[in-house]
PDB file of N, CA and C in Angstrom:
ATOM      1  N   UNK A   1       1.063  -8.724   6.113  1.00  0.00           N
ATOM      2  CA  UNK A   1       0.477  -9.157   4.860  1.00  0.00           C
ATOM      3  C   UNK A   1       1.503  -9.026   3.751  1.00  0.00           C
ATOM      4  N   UNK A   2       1.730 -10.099   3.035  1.00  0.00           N
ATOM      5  CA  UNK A   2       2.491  -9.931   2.120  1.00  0.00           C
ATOM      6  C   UNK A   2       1.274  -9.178   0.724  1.00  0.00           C
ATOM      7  N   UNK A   3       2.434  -9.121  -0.094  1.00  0.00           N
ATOM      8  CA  UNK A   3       1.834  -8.134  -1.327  1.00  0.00           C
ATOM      9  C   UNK A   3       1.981  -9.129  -2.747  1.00  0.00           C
ATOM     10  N   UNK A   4       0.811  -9.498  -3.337  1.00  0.00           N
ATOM     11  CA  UNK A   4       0.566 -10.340  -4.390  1.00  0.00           C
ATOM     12  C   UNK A   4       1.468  -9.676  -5.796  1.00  0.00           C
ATOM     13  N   UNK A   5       2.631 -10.005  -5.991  1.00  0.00           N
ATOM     14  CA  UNK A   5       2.754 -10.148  -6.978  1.00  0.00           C
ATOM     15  C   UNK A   5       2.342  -9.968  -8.480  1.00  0.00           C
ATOM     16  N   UNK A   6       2.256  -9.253  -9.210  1.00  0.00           N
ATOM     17  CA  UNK A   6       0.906  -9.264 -10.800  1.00  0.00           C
ATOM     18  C   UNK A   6       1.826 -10.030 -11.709  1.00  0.00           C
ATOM     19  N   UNK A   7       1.215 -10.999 -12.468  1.00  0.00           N
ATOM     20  CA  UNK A   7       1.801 -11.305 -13.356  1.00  0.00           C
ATOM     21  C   UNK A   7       2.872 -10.808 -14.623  1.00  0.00           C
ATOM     22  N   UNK A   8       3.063 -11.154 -15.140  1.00  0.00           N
ATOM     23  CA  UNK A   8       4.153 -10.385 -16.054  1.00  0.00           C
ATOM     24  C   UNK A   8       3.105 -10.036 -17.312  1.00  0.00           C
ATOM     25  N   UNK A   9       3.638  -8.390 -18.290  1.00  0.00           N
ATOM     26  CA  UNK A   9       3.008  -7.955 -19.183  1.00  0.00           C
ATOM     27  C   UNK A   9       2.592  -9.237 -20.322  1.00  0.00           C
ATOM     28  N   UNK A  10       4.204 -10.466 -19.969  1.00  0.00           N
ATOM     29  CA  UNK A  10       3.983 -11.306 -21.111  1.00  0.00           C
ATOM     30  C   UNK A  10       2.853 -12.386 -21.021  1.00  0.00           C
ATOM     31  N   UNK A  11       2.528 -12.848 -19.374  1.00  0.00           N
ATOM     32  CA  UNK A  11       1.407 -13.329 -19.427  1.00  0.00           C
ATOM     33  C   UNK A  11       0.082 -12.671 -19.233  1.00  0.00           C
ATOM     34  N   UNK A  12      -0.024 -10.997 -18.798  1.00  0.00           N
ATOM     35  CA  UNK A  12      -0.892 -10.483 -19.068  1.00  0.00           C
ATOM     36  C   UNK A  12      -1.725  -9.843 -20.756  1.00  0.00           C
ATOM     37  N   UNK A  13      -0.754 -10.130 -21.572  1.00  0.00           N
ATOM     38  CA  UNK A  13      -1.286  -9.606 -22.706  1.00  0.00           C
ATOM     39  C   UNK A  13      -0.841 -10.606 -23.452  1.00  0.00           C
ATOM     40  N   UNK A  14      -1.016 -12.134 -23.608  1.00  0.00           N
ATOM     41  CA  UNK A  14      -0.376 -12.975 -24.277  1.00  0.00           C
ATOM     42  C   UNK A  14      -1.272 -12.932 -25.879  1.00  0.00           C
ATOM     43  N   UNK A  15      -2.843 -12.891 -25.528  1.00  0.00           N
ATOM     44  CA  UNK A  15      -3.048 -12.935 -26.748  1.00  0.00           C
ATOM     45  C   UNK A  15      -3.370 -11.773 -27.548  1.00  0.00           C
ATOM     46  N   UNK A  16      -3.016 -10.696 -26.876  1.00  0.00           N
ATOM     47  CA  UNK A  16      -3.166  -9.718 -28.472  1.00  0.00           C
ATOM     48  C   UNK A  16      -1.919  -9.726 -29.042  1.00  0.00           C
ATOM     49  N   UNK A  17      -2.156 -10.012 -30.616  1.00  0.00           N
ATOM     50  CA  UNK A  17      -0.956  -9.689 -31.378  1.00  0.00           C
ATOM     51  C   UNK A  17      -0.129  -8.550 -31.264  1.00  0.00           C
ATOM     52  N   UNK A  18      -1.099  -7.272 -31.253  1.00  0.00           N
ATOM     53  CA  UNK A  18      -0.223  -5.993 -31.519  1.00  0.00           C
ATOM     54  C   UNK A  18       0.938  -5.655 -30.239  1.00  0.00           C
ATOM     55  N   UNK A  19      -0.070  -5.890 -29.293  1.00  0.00           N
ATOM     56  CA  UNK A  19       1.404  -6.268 -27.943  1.00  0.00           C
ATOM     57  C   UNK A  19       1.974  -7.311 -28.063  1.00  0.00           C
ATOM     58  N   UNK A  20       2.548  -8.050 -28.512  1.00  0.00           N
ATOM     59  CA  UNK A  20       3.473  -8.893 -28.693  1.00  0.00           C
ATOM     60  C   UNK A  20       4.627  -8.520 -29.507  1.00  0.00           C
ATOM     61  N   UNK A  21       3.998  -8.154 -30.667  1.00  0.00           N
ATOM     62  CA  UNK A  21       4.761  -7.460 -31.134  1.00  0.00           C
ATOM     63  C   UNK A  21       6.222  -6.667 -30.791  1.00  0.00           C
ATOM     64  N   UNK A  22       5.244  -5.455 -29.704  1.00  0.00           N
ATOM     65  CA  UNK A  22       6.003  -4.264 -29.181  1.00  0.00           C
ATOM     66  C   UNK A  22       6.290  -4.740 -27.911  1.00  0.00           C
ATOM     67  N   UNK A  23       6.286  -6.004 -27.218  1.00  0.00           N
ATOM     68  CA  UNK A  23       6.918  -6.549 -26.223  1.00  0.00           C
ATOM     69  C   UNK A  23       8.107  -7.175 -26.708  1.00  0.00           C
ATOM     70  N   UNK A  24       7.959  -7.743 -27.868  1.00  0.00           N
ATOM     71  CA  UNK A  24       8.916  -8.734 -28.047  1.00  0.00           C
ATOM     72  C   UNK A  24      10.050  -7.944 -28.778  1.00  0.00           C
ATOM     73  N   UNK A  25      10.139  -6.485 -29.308  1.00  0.00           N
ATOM     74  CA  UNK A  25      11.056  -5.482 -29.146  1.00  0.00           C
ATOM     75  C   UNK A  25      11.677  -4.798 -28.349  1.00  0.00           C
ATOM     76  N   UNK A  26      10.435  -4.617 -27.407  1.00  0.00           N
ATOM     77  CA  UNK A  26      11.004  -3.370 -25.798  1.00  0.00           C
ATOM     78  C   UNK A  26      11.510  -4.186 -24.842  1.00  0.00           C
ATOM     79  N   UNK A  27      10.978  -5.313 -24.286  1.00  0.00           N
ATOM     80  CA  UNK A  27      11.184  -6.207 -23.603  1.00  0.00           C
ATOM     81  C   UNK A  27      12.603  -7.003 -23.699  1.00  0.00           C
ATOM     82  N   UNK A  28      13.549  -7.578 -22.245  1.00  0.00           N
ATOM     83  CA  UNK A  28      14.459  -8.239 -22.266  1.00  0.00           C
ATOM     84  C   UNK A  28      13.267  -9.711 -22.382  1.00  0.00           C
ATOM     85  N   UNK A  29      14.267 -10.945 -23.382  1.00  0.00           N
ATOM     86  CA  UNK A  29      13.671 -11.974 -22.818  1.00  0.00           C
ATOM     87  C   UNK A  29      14.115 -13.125 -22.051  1.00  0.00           C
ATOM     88  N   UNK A  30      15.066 -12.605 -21.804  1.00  0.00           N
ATOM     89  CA  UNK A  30      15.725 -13.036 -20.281  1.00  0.00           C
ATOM     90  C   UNK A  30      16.195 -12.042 -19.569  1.00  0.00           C
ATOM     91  N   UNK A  31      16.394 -13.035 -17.902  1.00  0.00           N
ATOM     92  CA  UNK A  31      16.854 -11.835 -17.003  1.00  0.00           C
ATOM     93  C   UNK A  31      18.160 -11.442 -17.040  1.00  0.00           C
ATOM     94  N   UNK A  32      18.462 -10.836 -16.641  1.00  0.00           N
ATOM     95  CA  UNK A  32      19.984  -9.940 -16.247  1.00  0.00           C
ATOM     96  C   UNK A  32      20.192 -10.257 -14.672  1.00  0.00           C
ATOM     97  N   UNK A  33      21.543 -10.574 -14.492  1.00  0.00           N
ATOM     98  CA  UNK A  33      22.433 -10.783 -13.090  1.00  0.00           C
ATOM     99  C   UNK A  33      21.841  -9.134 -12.535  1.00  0.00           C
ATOM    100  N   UNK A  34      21.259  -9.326 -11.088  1.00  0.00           N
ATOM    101  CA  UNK A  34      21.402  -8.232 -10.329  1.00  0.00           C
ATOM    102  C   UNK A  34      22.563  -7.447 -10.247  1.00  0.00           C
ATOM    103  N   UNK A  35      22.915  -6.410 -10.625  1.00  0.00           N
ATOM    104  CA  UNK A  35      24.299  -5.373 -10.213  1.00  0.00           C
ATOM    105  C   UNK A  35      24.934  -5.030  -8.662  1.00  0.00           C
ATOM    106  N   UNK A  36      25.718  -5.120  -8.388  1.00  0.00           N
ATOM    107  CA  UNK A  36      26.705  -5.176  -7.281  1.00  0.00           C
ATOM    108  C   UNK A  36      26.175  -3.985  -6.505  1.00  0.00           C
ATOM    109  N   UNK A  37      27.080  -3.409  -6.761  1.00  0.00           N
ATOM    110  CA  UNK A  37      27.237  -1.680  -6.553  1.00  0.00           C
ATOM    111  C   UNK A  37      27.888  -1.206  -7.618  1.00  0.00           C
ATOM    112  N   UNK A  38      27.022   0.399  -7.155  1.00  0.00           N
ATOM    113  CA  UNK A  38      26.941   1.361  -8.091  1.00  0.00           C
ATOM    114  C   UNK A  38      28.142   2.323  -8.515  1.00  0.00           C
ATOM    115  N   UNK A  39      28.663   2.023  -9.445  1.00  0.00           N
ATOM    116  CA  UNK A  39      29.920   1.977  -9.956  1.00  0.00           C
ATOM    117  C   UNK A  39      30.328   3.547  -9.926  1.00  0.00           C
ATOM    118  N   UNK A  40      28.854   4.396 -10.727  1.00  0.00           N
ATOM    119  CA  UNK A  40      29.761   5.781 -10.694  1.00  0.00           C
ATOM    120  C   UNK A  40      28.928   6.797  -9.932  1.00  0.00           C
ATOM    121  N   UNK A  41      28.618   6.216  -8.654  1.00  0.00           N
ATOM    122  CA  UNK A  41      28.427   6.758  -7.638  1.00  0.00           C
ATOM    123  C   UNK A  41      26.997   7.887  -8.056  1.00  0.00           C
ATOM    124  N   UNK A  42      26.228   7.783  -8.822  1.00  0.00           N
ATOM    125  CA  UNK A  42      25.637   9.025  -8.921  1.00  0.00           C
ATOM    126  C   UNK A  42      24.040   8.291  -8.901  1.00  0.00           C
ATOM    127  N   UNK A  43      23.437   7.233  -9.105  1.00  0.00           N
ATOM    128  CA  UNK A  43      22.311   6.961  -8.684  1.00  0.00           C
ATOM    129  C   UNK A  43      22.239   5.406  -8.141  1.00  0.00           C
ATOM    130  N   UNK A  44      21.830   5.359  -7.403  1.00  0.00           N
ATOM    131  CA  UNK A  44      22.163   4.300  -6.663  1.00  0.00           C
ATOM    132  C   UNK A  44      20.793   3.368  -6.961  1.00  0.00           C
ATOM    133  N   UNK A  45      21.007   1.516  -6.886  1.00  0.00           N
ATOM    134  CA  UNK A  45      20.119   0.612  -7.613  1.00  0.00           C
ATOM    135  C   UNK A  45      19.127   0.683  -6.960  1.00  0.00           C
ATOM    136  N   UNK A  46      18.576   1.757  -5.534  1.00  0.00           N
ATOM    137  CA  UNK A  46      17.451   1.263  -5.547  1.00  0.00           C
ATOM    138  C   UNK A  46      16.304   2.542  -6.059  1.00  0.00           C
ATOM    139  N   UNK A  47      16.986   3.760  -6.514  1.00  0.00           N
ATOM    140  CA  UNK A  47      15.954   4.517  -7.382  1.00  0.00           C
ATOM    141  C   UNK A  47      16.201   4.049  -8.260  1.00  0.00           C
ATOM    142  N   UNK A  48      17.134   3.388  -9.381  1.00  0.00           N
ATOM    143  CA  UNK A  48      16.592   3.009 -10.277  1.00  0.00           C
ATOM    144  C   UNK A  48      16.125   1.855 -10.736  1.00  0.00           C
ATOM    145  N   UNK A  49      15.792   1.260  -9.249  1.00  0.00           N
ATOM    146  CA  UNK A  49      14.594   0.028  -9.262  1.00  0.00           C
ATOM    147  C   UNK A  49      12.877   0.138  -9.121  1.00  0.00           C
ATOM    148  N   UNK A  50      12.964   1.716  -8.731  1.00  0.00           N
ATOM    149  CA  UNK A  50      11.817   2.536  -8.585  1.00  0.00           C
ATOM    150  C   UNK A  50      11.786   3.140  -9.577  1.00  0.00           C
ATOM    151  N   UNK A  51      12.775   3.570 -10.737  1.00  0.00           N
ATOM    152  CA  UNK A  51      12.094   4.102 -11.658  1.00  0.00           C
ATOM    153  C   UNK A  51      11.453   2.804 -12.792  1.00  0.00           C
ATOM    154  N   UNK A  52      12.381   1.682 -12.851  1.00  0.00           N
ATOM    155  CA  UNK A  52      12.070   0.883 -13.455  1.00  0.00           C
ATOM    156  C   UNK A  52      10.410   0.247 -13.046  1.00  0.00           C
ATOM    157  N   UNK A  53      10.067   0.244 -11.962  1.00  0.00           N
ATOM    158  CA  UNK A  53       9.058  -0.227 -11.810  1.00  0.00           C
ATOM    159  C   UNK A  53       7.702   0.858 -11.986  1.00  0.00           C
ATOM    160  N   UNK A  54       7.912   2.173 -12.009  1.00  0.00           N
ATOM    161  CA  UNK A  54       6.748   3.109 -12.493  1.00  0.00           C
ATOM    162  C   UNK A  54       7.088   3.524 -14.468  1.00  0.00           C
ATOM    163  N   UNK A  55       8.064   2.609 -14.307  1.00  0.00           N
ATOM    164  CA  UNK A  55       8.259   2.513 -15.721  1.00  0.00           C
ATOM    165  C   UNK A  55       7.022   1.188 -16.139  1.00  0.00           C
ATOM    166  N   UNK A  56       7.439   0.276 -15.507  1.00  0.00           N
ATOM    167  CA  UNK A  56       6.569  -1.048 -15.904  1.00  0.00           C
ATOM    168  C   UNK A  56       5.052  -0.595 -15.504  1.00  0.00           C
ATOM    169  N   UNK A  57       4.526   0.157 -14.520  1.00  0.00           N
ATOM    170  CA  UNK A  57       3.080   0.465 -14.658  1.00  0.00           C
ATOM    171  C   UNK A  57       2.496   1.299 -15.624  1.00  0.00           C
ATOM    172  N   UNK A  58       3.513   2.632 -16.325  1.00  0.00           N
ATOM    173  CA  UNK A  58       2.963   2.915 -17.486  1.00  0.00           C
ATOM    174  C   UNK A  58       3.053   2.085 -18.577  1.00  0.00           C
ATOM    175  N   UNK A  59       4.088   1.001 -18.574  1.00  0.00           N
ATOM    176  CA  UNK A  59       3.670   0.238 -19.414  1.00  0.00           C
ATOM    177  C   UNK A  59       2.216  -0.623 -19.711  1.00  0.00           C
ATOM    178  N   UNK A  60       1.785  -0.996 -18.493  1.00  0.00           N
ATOM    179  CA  UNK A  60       0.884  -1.568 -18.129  1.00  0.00           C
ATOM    180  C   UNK A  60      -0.343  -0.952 -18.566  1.00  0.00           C
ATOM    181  N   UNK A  61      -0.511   0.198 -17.904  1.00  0.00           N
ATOM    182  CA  UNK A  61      -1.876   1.036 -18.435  1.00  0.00           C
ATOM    183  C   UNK A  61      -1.563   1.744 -20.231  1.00  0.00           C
ATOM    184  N   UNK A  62      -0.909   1.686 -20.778  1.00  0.00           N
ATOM    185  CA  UNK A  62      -0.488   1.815 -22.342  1.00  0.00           C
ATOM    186  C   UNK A  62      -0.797   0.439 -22.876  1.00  0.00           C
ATOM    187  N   UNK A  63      -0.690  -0.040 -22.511  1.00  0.00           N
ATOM    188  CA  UNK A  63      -1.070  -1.996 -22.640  1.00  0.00           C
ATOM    189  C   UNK A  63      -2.650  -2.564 -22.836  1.00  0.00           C
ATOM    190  N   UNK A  64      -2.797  -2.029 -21.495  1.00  0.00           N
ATOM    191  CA  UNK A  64      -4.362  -2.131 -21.238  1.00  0.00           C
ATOM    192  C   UNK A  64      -5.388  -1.102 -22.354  1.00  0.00           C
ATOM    193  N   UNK A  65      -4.636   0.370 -22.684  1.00  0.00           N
ATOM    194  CA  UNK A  65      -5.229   0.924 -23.278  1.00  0.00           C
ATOM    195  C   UNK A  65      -5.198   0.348 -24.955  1.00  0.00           C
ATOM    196  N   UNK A  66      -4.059  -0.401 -25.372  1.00  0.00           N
ATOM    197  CA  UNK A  66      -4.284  -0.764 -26.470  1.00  0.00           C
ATOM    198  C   UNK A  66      -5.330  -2.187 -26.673  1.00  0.00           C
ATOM    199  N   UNK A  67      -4.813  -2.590 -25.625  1.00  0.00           N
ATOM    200  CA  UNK A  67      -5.639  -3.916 -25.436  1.00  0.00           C
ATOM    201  C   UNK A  67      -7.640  -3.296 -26.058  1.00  0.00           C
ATOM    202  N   UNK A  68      -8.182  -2.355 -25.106  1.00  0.00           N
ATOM    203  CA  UNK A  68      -9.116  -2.159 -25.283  1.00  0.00           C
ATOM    204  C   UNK A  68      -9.650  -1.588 -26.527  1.00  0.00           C
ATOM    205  N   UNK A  69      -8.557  -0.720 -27.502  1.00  0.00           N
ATOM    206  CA  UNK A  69      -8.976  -0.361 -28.723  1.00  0.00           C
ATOM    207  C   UNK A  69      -8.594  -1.325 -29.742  1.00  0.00           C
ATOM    208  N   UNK A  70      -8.392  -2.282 -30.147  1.00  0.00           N
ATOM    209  CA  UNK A  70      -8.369  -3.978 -30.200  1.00  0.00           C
ATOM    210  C   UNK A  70      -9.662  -4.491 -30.351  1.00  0.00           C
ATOM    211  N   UNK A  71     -10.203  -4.703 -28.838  1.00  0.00           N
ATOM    212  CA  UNK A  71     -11.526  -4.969 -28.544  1.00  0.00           C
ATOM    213  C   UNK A  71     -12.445  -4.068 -29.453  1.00  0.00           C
ATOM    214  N   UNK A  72     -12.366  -2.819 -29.366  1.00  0.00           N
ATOM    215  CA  UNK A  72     -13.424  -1.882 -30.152  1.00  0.00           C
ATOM    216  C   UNK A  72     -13.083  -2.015 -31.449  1.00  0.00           C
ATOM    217  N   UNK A  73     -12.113  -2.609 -32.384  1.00  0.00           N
ATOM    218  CA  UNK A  73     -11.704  -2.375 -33.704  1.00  0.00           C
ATOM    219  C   UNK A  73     -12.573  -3.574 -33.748  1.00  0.00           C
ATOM    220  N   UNK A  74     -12.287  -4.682 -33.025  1.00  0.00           N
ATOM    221  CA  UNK A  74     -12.951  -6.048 -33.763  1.00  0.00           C
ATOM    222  C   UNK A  74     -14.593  -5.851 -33.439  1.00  0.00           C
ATOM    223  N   UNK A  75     -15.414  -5.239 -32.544  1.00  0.00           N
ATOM    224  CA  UNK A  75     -16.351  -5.066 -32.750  1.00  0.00           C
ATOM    225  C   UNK A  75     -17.048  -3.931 -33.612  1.00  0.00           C
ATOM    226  N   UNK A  76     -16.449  -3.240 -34.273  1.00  0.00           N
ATOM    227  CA  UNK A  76     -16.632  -2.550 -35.413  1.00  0.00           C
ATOM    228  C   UNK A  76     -16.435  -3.272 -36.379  1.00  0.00           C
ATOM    229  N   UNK A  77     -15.758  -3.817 -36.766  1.00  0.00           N
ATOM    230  CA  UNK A  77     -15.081  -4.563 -38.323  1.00  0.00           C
ATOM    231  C   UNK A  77     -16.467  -5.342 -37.530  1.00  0.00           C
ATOM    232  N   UNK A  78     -16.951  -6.525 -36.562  1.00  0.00           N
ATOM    233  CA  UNK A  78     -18.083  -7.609 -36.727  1.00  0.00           C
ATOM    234  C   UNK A  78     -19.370  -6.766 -37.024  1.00  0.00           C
ATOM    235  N   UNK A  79     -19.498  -5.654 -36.921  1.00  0.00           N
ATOM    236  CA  UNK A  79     -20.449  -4.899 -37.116  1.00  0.00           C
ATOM    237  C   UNK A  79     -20.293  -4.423 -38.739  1.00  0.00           C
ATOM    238  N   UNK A  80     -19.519  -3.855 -38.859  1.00  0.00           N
ATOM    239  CA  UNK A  80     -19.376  -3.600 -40.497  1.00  0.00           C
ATOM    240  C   UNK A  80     -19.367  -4.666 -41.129  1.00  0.00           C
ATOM    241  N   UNK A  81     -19.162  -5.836 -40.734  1.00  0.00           N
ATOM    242  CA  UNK A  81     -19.147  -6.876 -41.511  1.00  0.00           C
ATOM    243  C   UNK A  81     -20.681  -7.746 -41.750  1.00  0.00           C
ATOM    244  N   UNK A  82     -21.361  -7.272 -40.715  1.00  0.00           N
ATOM    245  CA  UNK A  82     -22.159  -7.826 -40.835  1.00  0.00           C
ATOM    246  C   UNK A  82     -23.587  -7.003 -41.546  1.00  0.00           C
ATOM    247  N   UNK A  83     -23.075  -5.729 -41.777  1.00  0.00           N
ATOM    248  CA  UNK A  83     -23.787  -4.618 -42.141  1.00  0.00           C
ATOM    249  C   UNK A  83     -23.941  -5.446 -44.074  1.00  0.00           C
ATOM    250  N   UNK A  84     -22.671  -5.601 -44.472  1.00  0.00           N
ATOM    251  CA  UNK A  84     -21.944  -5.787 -45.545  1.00  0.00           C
ATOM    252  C   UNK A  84     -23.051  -7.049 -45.813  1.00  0.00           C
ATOM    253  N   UNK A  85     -22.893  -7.927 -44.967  1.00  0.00           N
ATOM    254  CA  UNK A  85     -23.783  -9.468 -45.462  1.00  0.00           C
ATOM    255  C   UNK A  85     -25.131  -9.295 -45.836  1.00  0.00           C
ATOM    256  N   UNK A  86     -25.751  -8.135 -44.983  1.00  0.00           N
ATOM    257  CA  UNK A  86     -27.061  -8.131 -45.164  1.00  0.00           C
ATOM    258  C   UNK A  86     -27.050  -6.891 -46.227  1.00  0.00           C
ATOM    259  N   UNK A  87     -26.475  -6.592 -46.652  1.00  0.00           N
ATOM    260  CA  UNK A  87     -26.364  -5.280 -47.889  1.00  0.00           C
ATOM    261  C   UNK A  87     -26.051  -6.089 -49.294  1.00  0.00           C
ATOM    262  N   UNK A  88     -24.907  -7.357 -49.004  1.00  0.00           N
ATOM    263  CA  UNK A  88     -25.254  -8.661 -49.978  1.00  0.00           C
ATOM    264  C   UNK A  88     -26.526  -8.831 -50.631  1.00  0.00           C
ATOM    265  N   UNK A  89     -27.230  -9.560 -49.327  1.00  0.00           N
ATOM    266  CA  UNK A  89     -28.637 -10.408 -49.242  1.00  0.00           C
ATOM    267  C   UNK A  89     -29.343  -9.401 -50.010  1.00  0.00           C
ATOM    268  N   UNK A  90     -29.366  -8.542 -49.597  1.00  0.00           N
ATOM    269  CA  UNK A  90     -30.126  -7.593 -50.308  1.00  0.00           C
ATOM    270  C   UNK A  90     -29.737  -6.973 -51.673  1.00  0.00           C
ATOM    271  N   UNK A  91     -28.597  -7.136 -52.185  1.00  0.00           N
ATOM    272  CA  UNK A  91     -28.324  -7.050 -53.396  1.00  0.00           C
ATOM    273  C   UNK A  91     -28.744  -8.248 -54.151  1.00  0.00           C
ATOM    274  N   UNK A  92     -28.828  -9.533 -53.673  1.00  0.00           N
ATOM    275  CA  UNK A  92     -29.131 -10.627 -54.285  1.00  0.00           C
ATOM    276  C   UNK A  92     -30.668 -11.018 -54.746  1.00  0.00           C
ATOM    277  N   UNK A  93     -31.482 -10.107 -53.653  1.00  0.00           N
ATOM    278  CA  UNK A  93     -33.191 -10.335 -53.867  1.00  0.00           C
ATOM    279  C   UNK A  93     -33.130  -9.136 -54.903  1.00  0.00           C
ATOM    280  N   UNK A  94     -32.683  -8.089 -55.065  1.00  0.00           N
ATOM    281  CA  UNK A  94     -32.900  -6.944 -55.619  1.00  0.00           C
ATOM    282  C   UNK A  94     -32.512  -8.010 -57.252  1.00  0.00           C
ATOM    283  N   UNK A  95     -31.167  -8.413 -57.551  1.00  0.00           N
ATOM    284  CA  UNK A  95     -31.326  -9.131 -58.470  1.00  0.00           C
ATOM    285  C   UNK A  95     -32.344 -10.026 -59.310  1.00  0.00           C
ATOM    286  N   UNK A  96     -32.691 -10.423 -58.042  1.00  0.00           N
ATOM    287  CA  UNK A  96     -34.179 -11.798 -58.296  1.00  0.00           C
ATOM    288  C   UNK A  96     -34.934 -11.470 -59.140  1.00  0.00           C
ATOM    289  N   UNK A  97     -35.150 -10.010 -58.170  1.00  0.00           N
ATOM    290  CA  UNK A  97     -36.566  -9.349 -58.627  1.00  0.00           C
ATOM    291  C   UNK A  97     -35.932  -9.002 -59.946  1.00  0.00           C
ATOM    292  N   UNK A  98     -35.112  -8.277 -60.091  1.00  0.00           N
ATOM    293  CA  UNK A  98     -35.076  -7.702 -61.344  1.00  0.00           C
ATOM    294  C   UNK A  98     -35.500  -8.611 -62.467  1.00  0.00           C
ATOM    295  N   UNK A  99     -34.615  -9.838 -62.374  1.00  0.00           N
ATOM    296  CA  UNK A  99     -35.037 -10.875 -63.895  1.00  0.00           C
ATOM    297  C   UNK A  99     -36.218 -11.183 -63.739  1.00  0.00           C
ATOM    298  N   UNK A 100     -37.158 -11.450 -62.511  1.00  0.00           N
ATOM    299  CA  UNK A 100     -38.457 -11.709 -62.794  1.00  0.00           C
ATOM    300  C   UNK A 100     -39.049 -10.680 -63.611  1.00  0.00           C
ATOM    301  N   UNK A 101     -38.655  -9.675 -63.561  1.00  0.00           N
ATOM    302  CA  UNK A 101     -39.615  -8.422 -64.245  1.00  0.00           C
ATOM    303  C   UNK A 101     -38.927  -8.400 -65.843  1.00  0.00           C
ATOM    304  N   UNK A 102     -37.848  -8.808 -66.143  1.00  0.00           N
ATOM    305  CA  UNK A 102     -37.264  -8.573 -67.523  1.00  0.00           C
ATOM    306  C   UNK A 102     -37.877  -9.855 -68.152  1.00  0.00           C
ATOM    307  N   UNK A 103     -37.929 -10.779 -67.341  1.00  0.00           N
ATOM    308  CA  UNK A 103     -38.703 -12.285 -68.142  1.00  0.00           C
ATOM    309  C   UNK A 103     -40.299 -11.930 -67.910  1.00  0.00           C
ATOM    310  N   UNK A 104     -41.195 -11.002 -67.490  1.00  0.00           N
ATOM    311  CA  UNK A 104     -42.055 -10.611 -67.783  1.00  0.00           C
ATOM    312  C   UNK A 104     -42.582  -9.463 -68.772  1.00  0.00           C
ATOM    313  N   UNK A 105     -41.536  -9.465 -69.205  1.00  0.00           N
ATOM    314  CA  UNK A 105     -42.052  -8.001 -70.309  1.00  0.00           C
ATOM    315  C   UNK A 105     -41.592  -8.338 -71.466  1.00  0.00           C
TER     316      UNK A 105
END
């Protein structure tokens, strides 16, 4: 069985802004020539093709975790916002009423 591949962080998080952001800083956006051999003999390319890649899964779950407080900011702000409209509405009848009662007295 081969092993599926995951897409890249850049097409996994394309539309939140705030990761884009901090991708489009941390991130190469092109690739780099594979390296030969290991020049000064002291870690060789394939641990640090293993560190690079448990590097890219904490990226991933740091990703995902911002991704989701994102999600919870915008359903707070649609909630506060909508708290706000009907705290309007209700400033606006409270008005109503008021001049009806000042044009009655």
């Amino acid at each position: 069985m081969s092993k599926k591949s995951k897409p890249s962080l850049w097409a996994m998080f394309k539309h939140s802004p705030t990761l884009r952001r901090i991708f489009e800083k941390v991130l190469p956006t092109r690739f780099y020539p594979k390296p030969k051999v290991c020049e000064h003999n002291r870690v060789d390319y394939k641990s640090i093709n293993k560190l690079a890649h448990k590097q890219m899964e904490v990226l991933e779950v740091l990703a995902n975790q911002i991704l989701l407080m994102e999600k919870e900011k915008e359903e707070v702000r649609k909630a506060y916002c909508k708290e706000l409209d009907k705290l309007k509405a209700d400033n606006v009848e409270l008005k109503s009423r008021l001049e009806v009662i000042r044009h009655a007295h």
